[in-house]
N, C-alpha and C. Protein backbone atom coordinates (compact mmCIF):
# COMPACT_ATOMS: atom_id res chain seq x y z
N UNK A 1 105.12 100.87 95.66
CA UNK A 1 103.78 101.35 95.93
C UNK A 1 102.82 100.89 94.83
N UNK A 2 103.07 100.92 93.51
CA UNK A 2 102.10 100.88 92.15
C UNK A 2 101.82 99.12 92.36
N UNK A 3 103.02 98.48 92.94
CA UNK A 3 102.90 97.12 92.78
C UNK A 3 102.01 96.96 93.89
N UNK A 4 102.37 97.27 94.88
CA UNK A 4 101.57 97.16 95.97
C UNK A 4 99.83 97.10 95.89
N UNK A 5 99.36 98.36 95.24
CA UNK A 5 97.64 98.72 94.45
C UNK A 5 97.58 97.77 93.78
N UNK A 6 98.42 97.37 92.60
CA UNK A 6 97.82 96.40 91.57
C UNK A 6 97.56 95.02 91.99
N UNK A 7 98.47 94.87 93.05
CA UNK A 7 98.29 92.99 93.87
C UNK A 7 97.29 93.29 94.82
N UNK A 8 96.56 94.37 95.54
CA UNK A 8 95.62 94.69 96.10
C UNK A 8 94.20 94.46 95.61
N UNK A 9 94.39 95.50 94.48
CA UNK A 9 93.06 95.32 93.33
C UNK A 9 92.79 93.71 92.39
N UNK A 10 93.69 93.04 92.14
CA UNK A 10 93.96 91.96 91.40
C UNK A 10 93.34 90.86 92.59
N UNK A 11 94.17 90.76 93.95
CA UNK A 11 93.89 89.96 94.51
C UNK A 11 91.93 89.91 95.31
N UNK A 12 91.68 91.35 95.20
CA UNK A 12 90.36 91.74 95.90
C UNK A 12 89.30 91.32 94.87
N UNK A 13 89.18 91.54 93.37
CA UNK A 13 88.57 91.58 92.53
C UNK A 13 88.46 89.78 92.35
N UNK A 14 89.48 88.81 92.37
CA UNK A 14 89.69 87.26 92.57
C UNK A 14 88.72 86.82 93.52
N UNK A 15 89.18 87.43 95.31
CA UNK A 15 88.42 87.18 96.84
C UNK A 15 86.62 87.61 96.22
N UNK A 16 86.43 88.37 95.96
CA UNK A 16 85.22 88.99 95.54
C UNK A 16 84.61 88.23 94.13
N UNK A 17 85.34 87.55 93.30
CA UNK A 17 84.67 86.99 91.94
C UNK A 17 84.51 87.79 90.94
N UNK A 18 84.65 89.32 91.08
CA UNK A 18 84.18 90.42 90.91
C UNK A 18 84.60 90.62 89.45
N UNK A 19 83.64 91.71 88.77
CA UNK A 19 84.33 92.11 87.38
C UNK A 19 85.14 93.86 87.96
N UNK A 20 85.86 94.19 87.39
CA UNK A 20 85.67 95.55 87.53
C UNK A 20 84.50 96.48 87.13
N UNK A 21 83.56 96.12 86.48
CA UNK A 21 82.39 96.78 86.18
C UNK A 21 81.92 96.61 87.36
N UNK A 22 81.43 95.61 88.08
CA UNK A 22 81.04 95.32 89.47
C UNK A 22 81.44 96.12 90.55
N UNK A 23 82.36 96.11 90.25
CA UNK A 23 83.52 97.22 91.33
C UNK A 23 83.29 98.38 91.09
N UNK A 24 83.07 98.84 90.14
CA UNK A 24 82.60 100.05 89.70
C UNK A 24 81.20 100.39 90.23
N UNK A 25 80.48 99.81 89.88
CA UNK A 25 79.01 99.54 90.31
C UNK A 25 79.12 99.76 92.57
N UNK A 26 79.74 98.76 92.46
CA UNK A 26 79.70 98.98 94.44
C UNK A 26 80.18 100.26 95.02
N UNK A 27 81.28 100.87 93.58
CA UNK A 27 81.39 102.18 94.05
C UNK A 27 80.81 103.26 93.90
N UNK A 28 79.64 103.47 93.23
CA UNK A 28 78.43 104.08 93.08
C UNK A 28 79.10 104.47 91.63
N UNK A 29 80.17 104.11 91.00
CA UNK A 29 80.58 105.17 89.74
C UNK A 29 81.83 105.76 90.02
N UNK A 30 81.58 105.62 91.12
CA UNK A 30 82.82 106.71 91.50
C UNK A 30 84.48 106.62 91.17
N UNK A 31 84.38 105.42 90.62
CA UNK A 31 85.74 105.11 89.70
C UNK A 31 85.51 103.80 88.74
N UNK A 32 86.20 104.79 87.70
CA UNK A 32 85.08 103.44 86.61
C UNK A 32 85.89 102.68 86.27
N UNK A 33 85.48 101.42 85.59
CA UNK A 33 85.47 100.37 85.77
C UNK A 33 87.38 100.07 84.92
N UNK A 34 87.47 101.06 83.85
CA UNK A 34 88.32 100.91 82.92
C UNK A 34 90.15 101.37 83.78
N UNK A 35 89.64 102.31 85.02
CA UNK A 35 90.53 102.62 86.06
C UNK A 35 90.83 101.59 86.64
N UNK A 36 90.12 101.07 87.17
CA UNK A 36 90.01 99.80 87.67
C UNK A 36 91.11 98.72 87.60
N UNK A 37 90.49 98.28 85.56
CA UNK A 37 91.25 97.63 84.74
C UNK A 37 92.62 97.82 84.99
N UNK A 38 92.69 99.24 84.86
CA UNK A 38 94.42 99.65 84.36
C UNK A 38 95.10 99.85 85.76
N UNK A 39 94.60 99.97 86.75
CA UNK A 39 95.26 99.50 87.73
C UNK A 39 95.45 97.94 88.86
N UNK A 40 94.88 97.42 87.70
CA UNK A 40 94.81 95.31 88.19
C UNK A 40 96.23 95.17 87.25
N UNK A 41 96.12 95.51 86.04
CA UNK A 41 97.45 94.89 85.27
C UNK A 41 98.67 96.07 85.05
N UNK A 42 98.55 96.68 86.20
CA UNK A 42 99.50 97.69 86.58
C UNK A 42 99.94 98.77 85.57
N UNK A 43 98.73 99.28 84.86
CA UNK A 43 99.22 100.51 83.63
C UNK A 43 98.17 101.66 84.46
N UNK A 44 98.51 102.09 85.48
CA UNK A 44 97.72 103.63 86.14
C UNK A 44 99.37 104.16 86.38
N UNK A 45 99.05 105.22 86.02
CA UNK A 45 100.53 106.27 86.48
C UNK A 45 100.92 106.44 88.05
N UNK A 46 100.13 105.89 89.03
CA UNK A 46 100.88 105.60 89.99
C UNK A 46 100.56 106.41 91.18
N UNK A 47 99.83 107.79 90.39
CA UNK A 47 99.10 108.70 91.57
C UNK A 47 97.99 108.35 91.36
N UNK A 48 97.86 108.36 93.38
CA UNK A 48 96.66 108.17 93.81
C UNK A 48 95.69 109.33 94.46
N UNK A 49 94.97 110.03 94.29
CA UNK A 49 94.53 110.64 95.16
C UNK A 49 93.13 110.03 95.83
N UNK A 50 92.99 111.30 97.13
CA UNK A 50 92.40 110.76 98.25
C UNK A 50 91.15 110.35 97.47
N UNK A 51 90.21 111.04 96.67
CA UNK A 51 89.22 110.60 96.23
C UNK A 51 89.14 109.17 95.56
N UNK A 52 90.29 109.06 94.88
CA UNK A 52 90.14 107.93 94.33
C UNK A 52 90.54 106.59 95.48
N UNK A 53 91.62 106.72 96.46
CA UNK A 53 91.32 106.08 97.36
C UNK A 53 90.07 105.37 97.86
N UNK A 54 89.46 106.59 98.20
CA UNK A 54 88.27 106.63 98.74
C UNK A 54 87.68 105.11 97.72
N UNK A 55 87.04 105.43 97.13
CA UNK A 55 86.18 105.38 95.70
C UNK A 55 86.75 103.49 95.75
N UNK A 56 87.97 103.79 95.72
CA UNK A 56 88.81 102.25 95.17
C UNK A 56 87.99 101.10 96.60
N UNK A 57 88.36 102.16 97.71
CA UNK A 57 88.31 101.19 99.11
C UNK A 57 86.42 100.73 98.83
N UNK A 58 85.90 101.72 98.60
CA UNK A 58 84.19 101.25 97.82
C UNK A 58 83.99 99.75 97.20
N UNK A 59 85.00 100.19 96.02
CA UNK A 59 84.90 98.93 95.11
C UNK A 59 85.30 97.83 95.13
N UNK A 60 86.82 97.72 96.37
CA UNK A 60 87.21 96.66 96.75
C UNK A 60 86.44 96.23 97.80
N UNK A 61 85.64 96.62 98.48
CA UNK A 61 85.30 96.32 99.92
C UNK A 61 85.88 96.09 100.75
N UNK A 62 86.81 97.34 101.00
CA UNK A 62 87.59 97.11 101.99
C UNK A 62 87.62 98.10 102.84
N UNK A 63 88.26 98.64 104.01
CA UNK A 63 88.35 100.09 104.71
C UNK A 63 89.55 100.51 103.84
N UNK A 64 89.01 102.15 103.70
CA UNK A 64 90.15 103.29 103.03
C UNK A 64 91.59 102.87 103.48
N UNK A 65 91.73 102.93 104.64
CA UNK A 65 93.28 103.33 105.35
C UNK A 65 94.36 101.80 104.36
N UNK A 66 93.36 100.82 104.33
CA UNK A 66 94.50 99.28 103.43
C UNK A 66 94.44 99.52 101.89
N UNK A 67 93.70 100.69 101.40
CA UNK A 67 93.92 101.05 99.98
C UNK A 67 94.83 102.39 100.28
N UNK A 68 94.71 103.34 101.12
CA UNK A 68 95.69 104.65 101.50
C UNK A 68 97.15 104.03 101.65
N UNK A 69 97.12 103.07 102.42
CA UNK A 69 98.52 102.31 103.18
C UNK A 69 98.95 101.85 101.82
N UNK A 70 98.60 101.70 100.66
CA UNK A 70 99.44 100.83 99.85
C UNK A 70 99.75 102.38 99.11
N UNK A 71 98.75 103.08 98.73
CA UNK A 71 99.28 103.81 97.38
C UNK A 71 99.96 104.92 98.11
N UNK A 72 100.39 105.17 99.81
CA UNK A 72 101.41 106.14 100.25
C UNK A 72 100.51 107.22 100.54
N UNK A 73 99.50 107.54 100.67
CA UNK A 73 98.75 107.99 101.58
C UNK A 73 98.58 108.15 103.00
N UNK A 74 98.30 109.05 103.48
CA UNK A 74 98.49 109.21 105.27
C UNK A 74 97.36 108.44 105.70
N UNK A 75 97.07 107.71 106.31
CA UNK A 75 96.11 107.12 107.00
C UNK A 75 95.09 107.99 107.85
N UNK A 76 94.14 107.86 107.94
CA UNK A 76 92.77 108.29 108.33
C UNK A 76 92.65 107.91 109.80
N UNK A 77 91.92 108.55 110.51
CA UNK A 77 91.89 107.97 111.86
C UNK A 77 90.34 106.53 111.31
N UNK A 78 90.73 105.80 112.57
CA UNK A 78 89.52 104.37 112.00
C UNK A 78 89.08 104.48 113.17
N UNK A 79 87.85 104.49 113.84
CA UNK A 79 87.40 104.18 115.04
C UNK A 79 87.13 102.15 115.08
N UNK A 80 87.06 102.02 113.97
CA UNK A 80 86.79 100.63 113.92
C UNK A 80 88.19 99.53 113.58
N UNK A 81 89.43 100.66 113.90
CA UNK A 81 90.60 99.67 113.64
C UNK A 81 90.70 98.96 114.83
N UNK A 82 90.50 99.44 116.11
CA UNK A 82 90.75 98.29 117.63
C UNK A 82 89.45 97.51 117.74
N UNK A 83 88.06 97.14 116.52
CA UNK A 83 88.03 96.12 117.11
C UNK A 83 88.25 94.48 116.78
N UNK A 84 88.51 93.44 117.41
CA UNK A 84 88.65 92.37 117.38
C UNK A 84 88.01 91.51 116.50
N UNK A 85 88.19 90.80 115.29
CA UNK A 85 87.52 90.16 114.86
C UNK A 85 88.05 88.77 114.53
N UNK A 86 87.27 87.90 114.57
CA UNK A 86 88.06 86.59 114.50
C UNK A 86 88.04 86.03 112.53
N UNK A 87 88.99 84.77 112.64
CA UNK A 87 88.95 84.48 111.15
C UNK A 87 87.67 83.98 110.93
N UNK A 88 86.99 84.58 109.26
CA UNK A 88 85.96 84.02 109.21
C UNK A 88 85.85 82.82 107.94
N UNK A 89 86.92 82.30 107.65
CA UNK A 89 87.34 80.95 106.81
C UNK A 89 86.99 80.04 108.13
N UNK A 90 86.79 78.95 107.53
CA UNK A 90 87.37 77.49 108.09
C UNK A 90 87.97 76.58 107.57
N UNK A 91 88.50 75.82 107.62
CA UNK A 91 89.08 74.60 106.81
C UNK A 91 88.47 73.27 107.05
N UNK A 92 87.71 72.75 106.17
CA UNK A 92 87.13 71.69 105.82
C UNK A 92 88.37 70.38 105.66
N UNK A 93 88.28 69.55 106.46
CA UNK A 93 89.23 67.91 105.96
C UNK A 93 88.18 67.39 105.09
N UNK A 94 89.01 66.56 104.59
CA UNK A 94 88.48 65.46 103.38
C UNK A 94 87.58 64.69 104.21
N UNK A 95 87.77 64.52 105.15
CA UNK A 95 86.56 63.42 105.67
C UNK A 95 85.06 64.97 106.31
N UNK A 96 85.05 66.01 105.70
CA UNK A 96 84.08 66.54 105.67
C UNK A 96 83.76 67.30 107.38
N UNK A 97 84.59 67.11 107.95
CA UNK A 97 84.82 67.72 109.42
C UNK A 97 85.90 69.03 109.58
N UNK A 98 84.75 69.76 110.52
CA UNK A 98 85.92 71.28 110.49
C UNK A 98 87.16 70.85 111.21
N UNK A 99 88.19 71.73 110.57
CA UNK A 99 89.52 71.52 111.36
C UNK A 99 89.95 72.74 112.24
């Protein structure tokens, strides 16, 4: 589970460019920045609670239930988990044409 949060937060904070101060900041405060820290290079004791869930899913930009689902949390109902969204990457070839 702890590994699970820290490759979550590590990998989101990378996707995003983000500092954890930043992250902190998108989360209004609501989990500061130094929490953050210590749970990217895996030194947080491992409990999560719902608030901080909450707070984390803020700063990562992500929905609650994929920050709940890692740290063992019950999942939330989502009205927005059935709907459909397509990938929004593309892959560029060397000759400068989408693939």
């Amino acid at each position: 589970m702890g590994n699970d949060l820290q490759q979550l937060v590590q990998r989101r904070l990378l996707e995003l460019s983000s500092s954890t101060q930043a992250a902190s900041r998108r989360a209004q405060w609501a989990v500061a920045p130094e929490t953050i820290a210590h749970i990217a290079a895996g030194r947080h004791s491992g409990m999560v609670s719902e608030r901080l869930a909450a707070a984390l899913a803020r700063a990562l930009d992500v929905p609650e239930n994929r920050v709940r689902r890692v740290a063992g949390l019950p999942l939330l109902e989502d009205p927005r988990a059935d709907i459909c969204t397509g990938p929004h990457l593309r892959v560029v070839r060397d000759d400068g044409r989408l693939a």
